[in-house]
Protein backbone atom coordinates (compact mmCIF):
# COMPACT_ATOMS: atom_id res chain seq x y z
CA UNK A 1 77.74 5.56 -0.19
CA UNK A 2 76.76 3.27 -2.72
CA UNK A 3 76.91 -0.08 -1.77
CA UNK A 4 77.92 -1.00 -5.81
CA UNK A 5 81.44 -1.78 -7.12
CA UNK A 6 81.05 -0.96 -10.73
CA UNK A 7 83.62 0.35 -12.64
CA UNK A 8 82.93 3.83 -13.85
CA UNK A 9 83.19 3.33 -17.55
CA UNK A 10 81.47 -0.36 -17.09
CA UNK A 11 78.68 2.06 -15.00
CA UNK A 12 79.11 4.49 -17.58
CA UNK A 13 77.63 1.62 -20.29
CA UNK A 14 75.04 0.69 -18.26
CA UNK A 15 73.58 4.16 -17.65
CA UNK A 16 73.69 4.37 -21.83
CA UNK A 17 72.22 1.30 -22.48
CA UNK A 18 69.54 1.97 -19.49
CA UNK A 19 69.02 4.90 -21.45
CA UNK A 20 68.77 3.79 -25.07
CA UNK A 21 65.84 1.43 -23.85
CA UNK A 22 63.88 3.97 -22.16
CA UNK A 23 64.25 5.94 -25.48
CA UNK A 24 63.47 2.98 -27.92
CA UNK A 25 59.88 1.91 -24.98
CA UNK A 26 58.92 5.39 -25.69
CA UNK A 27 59.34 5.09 -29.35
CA UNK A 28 57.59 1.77 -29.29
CA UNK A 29 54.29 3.19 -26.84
CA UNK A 30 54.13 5.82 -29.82
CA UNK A 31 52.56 8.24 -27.33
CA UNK A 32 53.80 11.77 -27.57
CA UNK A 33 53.31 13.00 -24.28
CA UNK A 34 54.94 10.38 -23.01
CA UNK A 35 58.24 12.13 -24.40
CA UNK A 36 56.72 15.70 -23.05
CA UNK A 37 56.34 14.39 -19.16
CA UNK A 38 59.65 12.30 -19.66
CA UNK A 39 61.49 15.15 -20.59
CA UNK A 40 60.59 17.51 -17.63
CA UNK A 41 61.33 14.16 -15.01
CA UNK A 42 65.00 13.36 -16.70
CA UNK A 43 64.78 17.44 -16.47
CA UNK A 44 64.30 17.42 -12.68
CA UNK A 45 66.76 14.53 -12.47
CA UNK A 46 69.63 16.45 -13.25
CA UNK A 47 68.56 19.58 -11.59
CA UNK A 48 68.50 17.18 -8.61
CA UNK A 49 71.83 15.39 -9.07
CA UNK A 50 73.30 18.75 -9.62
CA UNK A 51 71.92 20.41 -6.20
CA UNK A 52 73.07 17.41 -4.52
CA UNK A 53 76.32 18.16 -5.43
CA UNK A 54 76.99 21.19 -3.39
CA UNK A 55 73.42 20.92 -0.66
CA UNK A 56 74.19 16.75 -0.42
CA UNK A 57 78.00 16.42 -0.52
CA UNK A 58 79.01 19.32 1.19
CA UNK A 59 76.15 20.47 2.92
CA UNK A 60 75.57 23.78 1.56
CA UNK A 61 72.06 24.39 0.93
CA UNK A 62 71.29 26.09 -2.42
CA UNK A 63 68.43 28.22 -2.82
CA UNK A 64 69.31 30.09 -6.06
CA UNK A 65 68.98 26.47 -8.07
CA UNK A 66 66.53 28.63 -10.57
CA UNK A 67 68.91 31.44 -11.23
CA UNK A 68 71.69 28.61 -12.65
CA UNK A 69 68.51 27.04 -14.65
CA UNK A 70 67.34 30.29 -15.99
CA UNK A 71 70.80 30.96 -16.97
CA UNK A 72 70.86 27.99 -19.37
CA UNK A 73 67.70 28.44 -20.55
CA UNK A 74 68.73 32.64 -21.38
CA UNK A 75 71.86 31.63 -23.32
CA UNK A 76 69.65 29.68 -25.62
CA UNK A 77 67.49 32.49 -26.37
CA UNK A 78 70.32 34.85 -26.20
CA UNK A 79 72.15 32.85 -29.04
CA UNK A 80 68.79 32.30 -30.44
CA UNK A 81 68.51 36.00 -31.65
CA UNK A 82 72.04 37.19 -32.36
CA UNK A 83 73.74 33.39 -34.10
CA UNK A 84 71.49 30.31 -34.01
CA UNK A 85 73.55 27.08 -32.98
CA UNK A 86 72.94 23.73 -32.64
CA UNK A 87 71.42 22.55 -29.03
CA UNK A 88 74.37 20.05 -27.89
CA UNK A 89 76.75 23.35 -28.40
CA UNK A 90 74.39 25.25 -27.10
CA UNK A 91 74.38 22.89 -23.89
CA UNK A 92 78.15 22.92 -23.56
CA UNK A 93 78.07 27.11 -23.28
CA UNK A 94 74.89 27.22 -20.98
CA UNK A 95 77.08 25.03 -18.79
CA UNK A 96 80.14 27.28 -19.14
CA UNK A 97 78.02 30.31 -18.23
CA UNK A 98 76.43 28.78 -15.36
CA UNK A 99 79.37 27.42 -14.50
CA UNK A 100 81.71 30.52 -14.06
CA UNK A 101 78.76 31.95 -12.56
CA UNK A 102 78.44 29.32 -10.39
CA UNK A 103 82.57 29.65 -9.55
CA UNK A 104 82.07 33.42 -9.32
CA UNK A 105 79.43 33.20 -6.60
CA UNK A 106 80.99 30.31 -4.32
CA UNK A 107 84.04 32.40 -4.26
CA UNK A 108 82.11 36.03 -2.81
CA UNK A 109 79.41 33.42 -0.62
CA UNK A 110 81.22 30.40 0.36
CA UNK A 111 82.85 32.37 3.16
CA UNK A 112 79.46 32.65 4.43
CA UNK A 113 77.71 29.22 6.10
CA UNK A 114 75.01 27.87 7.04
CA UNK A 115 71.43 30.07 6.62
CA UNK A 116 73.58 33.11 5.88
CA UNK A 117 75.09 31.32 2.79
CA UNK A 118 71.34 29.74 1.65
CA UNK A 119 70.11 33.19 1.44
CA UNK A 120 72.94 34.57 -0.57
CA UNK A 121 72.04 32.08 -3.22
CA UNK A 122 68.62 32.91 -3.29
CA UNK A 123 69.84 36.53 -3.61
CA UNK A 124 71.73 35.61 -6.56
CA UNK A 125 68.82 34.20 -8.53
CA UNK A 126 66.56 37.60 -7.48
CA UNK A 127 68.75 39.71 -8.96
CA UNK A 128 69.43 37.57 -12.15
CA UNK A 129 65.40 37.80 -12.77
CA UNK A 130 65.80 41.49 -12.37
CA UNK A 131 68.82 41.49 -14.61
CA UNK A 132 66.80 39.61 -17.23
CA UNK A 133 63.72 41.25 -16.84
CA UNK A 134 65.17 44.63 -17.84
CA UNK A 135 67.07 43.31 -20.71
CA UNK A 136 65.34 43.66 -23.74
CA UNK A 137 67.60 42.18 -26.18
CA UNK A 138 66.33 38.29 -24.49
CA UNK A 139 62.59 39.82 -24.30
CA UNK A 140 63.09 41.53 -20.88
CA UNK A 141 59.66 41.17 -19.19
CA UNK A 142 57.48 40.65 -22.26
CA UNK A 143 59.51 37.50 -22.71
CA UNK A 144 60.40 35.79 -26.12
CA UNK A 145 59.23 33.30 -28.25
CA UNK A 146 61.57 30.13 -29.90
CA UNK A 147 60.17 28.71 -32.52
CA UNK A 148 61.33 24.87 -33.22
CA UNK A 149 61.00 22.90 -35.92
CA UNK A 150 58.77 20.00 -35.98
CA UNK A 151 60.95 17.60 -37.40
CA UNK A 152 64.72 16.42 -37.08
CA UNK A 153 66.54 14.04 -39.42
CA UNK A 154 66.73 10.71 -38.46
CA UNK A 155 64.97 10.90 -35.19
CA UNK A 156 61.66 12.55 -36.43
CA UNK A 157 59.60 14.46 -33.98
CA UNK A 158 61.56 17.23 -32.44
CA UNK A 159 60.36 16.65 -28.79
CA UNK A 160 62.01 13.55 -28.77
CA UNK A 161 64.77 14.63 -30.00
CA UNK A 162 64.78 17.01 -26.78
CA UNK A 163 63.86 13.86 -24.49
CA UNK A 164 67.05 12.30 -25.95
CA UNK A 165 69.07 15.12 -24.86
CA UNK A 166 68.15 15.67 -21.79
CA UNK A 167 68.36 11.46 -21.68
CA UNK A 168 72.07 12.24 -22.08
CA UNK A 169 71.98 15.10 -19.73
CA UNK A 170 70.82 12.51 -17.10
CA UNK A 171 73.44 10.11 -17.98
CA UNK A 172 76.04 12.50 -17.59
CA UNK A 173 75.07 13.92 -14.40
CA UNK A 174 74.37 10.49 -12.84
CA UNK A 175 78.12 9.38 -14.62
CA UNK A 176 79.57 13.05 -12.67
CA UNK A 177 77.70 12.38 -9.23
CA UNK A 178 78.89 9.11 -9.08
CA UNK A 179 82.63 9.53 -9.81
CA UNK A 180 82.51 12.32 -7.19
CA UNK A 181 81.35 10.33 -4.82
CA UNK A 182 84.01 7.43 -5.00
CA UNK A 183 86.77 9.56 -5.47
CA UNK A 184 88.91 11.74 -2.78
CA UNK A 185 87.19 14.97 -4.28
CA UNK A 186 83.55 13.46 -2.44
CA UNK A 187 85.63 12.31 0.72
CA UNK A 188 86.79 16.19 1.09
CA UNK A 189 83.25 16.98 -0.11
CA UNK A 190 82.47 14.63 2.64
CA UNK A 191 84.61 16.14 5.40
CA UNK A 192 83.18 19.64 4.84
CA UNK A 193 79.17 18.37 5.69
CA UNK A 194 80.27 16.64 8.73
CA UNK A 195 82.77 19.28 10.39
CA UNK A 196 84.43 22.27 8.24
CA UNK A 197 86.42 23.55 11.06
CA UNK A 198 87.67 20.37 11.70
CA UNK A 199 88.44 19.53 7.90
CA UNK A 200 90.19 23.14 7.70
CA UNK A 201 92.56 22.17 10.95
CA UNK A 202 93.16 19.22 8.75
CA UNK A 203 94.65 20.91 6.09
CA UNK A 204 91.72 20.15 3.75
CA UNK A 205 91.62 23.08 0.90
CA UNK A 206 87.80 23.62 1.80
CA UNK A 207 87.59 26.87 -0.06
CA UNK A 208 89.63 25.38 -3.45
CA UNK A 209 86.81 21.92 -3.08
CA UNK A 210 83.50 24.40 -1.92
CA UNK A 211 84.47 25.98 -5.32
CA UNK A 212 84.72 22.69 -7.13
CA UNK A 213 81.39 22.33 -6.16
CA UNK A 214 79.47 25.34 -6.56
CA UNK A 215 81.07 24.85 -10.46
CA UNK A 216 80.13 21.86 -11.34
CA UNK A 217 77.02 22.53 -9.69
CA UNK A 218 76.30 25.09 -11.45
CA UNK A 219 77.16 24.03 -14.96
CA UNK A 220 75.02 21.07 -14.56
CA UNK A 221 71.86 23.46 -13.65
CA UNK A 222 72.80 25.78 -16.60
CA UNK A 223 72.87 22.63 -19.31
CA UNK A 224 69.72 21.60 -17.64
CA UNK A 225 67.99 24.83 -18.70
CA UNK A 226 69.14 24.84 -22.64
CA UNK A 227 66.77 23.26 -24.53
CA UNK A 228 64.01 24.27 -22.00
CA UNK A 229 63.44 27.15 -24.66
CA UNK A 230 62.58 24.63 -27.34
CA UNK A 231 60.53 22.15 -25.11
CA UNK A 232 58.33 25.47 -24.20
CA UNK A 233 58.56 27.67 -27.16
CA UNK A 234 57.56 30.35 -25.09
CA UNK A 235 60.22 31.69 -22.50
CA UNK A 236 59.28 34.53 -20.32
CA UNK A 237 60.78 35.47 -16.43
CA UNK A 238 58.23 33.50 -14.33
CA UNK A 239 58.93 30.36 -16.00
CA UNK A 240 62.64 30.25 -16.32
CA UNK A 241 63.44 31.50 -12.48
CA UNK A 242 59.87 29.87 -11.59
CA UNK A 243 59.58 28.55 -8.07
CA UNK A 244 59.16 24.79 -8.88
CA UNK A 245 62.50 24.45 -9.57
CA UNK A 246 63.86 25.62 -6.92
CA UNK A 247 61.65 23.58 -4.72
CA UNK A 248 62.09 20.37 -6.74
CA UNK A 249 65.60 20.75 -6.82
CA UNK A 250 66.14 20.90 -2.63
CA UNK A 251 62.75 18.69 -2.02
CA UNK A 252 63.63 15.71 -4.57
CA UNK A 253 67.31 14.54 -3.21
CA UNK A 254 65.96 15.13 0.63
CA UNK A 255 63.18 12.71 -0.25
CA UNK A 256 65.36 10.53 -2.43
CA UNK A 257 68.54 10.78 -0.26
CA UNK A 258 71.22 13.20 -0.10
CA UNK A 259 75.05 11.11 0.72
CA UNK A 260 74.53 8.66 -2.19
CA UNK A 261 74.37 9.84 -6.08
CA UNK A 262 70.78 7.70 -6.51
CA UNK A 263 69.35 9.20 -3.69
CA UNK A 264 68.35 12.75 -6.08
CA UNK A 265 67.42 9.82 -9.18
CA UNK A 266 65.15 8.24 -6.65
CA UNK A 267 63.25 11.19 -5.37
CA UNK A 268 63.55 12.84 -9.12
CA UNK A 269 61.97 10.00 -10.87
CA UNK A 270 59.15 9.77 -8.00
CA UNK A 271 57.90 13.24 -7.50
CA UNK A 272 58.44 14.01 -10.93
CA UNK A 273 56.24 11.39 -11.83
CA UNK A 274 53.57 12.19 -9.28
CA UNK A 275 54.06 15.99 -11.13
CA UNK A 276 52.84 14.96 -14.04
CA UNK A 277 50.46 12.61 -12.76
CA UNK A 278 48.79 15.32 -11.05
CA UNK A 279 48.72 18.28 -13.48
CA UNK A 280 47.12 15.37 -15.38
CA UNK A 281 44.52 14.32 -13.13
CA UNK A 282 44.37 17.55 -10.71
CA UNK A 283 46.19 20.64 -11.80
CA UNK A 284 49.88 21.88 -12.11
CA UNK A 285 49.03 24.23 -9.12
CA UNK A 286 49.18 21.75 -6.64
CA UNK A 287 52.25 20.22 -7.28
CA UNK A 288 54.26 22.26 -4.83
CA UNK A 289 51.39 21.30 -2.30
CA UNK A 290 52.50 17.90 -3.05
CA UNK A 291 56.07 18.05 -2.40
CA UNK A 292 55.26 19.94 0.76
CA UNK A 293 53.34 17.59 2.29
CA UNK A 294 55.90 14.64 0.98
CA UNK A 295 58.61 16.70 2.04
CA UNK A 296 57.72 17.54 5.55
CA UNK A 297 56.43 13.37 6.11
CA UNK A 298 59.87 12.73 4.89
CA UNK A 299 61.75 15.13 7.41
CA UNK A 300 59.88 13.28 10.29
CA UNK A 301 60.12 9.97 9.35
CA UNK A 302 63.60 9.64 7.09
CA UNK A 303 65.59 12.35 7.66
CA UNK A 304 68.19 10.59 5.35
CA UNK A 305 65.50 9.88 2.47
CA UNK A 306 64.64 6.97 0.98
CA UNK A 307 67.93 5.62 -0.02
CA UNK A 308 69.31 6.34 3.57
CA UNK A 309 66.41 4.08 5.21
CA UNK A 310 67.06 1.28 2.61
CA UNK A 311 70.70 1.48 3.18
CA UNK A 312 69.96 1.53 7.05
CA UNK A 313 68.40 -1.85 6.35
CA UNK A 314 70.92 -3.45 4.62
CA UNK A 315 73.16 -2.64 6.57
CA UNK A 316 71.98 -4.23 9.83
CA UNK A 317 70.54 -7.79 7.69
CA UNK A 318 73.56 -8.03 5.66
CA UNK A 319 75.26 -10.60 5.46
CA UNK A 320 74.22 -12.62 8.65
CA UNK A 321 70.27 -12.10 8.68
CA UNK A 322 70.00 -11.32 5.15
CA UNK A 323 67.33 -14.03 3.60
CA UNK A 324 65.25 -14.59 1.00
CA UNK A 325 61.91 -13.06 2.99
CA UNK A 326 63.98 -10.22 4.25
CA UNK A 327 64.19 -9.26 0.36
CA UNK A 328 60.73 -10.00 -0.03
CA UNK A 329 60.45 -7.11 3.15
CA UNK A 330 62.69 -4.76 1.07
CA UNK A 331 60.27 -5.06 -2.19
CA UNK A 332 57.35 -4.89 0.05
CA UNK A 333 58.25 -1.54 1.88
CA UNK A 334 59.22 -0.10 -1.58
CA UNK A 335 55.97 -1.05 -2.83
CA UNK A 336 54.23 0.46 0.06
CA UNK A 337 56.18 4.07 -0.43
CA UNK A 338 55.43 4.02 -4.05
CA UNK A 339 52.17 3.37 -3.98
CA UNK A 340 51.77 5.92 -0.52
CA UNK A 341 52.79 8.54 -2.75
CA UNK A 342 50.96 7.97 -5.53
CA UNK A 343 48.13 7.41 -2.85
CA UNK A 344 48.35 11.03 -1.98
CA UNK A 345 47.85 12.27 -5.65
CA UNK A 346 44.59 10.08 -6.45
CA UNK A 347 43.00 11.33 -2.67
CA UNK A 348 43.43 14.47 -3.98
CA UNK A 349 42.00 14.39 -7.13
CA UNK A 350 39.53 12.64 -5.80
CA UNK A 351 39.10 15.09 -3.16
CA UNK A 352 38.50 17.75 -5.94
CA UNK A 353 36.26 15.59 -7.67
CA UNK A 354 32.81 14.76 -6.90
CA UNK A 355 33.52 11.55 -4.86
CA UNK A 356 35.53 13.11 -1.72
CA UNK A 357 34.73 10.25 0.27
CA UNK A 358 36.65 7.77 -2.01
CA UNK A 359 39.72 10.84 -1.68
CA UNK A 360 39.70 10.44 2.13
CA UNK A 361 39.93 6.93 1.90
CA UNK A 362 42.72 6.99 -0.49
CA UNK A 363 44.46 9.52 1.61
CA UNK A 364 44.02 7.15 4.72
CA UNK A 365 45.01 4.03 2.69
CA UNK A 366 48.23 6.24 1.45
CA UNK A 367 49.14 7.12 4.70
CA UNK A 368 49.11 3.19 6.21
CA UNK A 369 51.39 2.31 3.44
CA UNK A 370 53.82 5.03 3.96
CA UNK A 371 53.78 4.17 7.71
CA UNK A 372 54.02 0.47 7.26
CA UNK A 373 57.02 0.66 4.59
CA UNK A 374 58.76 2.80 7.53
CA UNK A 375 57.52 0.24 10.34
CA UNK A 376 59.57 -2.55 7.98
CA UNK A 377 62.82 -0.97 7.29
CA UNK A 378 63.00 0.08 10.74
CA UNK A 379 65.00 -2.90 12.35
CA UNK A 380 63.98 -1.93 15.81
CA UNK A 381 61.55 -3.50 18.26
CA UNK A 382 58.25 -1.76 17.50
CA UNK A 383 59.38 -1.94 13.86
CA UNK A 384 57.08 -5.32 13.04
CA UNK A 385 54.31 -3.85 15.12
CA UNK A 386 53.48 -0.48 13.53
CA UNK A 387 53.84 -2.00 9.89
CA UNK A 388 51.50 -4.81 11.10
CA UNK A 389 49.15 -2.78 12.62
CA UNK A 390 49.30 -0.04 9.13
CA UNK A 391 48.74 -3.31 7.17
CA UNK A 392 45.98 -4.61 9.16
CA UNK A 393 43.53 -1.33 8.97
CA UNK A 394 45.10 -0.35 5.16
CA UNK A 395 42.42 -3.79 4.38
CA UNK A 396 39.25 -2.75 6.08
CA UNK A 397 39.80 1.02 4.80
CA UNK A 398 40.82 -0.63 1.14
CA UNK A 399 37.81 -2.65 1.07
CA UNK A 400 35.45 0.43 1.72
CA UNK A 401 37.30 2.09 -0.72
CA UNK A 402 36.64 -0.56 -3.09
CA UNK A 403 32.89 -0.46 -2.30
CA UNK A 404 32.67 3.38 -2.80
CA UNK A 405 33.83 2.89 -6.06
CA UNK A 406 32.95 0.08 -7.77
CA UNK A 407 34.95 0.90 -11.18
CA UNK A 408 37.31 -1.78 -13.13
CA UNK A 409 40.89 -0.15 -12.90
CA UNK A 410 40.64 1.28 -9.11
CA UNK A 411 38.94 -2.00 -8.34
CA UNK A 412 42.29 -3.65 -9.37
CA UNK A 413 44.60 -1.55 -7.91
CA UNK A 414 42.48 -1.98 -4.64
CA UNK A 415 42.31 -5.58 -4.18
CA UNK A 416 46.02 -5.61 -5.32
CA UNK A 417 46.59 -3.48 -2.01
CA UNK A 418 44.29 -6.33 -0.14
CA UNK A 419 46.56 -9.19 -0.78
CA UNK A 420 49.56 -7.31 -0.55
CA UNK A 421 48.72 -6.34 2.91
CA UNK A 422 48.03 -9.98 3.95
CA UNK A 423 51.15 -11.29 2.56
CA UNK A 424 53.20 -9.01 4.14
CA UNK A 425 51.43 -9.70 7.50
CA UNK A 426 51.73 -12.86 7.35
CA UNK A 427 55.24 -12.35 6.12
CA UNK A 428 55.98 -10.67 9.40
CA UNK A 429 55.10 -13.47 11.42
CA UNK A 430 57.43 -16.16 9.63
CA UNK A 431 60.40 -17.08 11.69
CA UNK A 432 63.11 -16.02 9.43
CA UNK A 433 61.39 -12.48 9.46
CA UNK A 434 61.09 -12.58 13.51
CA UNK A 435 64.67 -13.16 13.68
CA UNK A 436 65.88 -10.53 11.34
CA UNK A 437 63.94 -7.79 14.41
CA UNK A 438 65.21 -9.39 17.46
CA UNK A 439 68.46 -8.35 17.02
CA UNK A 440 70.02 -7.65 20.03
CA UNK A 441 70.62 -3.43 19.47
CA UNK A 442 74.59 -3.87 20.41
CA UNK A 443 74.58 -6.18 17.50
CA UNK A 444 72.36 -3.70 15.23
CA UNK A 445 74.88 -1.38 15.55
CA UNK A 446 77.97 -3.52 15.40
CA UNK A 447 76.30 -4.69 12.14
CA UNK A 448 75.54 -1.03 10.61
């Protein structure tokens, strides 16, 4: 769980005022796409929170996450045609449709576990795209245009208008996965991902919570998929049930974290990021291609995300070995899994470009970093030694990089890398450092 003691509505006003200055940045930059590739990240975000309701909590994997999207995203058109309606009302029936959708299908699958369950959901969305694809009335398979305006009082453009919603979309979810999770609703959630049988011999209503879940779930997904109408203009059946969002939606809490409520925010905001940084720099196609490879380094290496491995690290240097330079570890590990997975993205477009040498160095570089971040938050003997030795050949392979392209900007970013890797090598040979991986084990564990 989260290690913070905020109040909810005190958490609540910090989420909204988080959120009010990411709006008023964007307004500031003045760049429009910024609002486009903001909206489909905060997008993701609560398509990830939501999963992580039912596949993080209780441990029920979801595959049909794009049937409860397209849902939302079908209401709006559906209402679009027969009685137009504002969006925010809009939102509040997409998530009542999902929702009782949602409760409908946890209470004919949730019987089922494991595998057998996962492929019931993704059941459920295949025959919601058929369903949809032979109605006609919401464009069946021709799909159906919704035209938006281009302006909204007050606000101005209409995009950001839809970035603001889906701002408060985020807020919301965030605000709903938290107060789960500190309340005796997520300990139930809780005792039916670490032993159902034992939870039901408990006397814990498992079926009453499992539908709890697969609700709110599901309403979340369906409110996520409202205005995606408007943001596209063009909605047809391979974009509202399309395969990204099912991926996304199980890929970014894994990598992010599943068992805390910023575990989905962390891997949502990342790979959503590198999304759009690729179908910028690359193409749109190979973003899947990145969350598999991220996803299956992830598996291997943090099988309780990102979140779970900072956590892990806390947890043994806190409150007896926690220092100053064990902080400075902490900010240098996230640096190095930031910028090892933005590493990946630049090999390959690199790769795909006319300098592929420059990609495989990047891709080598990435991969040190992402190792070395790992080798630091790993408070175990050989811990020091792989992130020193990731460090040490990250600076010869940097520098070659460096040579091989010789422009201003990656020039930058490269040396940056350079020092970066010598401080935290030295770092890892200062005593306080030393101290915090000689831990006796017993003691590791008596700590975490």
């Amino acid at each position: 769980m989260s290690g913070s003691t905020l109040r909810m509505p005190l958490f609540t006003l910090i989420a909204l005022g988080a959120g009010l200055v990411i709006y008023l940045i964007g307004k500031l930059i003045a760049i429009d796409y910024l609002f486009f590739a903001g909206y489909t990240v905060l997008q993701f975000v609560v398509l990830a929170t939501a999963w992580n309701i039912l596949g993080g909590y209780c441990g029920y994997v979801n595959f049909g996450s794009a049937g409860f999207f397209a849902l939302g995203a079908y209401t709006t058109v559906f209402f679009h045609k027969s009685y137009p309606l504002p969006i925010p009302v809009l939102i509040v029936l997409g998530g009542i449709v999902a929702g009782l959708v949602g409760l409908g299908t946890g209470y004919l699958t949730l019987r089922l576990r494991g595998v057998y369950f996962a492929i019931a959901t993704l059941a459920l969305a295949i025959v919601l795209q058929t369903l949809v694809i032979n109605w006609d009335y919401v464009g069946g398979s021709r799909g159906a245009y919704v035209i938006r305006p281009q302006t909204v009082p007050v606000i101005g453009s209409y995009i950001e208008y839809l970035f603001l919603l889906m701002l408060m979309l985020t807020v919301l979810a965030l605000c709903v996965a938290r107060a789960i999770e500190r309340s005796q609703l997520g300990f139930g959630f809780a005792t039916i991902r670490d032993d159902e049988i034992a939870a039901e011999a408990s006397g814990v209503p498992t079926l009453r919570l499992k539908l709890i879940a697969t609700t709110l779930s599901g309403a979340l997904m369906g409110m996520a998929g409202v205005p995606f109408p408007y943001y596209i203009g063009y909605l047809e059946p391979a974009s509202a049930f399309g395969l990204a969002y099912a991926v996304n939606a199980i890929a970014m809490p894994m990598i992010g974290g599943t068992t805390s409520w910023i575990g989905p925010l962390v891997g949502a905001i990342l790979l959503g990021t590198l999304q759009q940084v690729a179908s910028v720099t690359i193409s749109s196609a190979v973003n899947l291609l990145i969350v598999g490879i991220l996803l299956v380094v992830f598996v291997i290496i943090a099988p309780n995300g990102i979140v779970g491995l900072a956590q892990e690290f806390l947890r043994a240097a806190t409150p007896k070995h926690m220092t100053s330079r064990s902080l400075v570890v902490l900010l240098i590990a996230g640096y190095g899994i930031v910028a090892g997975m933005f590493g990946v993205v630049f090999s390959l477009s690199a790769v795909m470009s006319d300098t592929p040498a420059v990609g495989v160095f990047a891709l080598v570089v990435a991969v040190l970093l992402i190792a070395a971040a790992y080798g630091l938050l790993k408070l175990q003997s050989w811990g020091p030694l792989l992130a020193t030795i990731s460090f040490a050949l990250s600076i010869p392979v940097g520098i070659v990089q460096f040579w091989a392209d010789r422009t201003i900007g990656p020039g930058i970013l490269h040396g940056g890398a350079v020092v970066i890797a010598v401080a935290a090598i030295v770092l890892l040979q200062t005593a306080g450092v030393k101290s915090l991986y000689q831990m006796p084990l017993g003691e590791q564990r008596a700590t975490s």
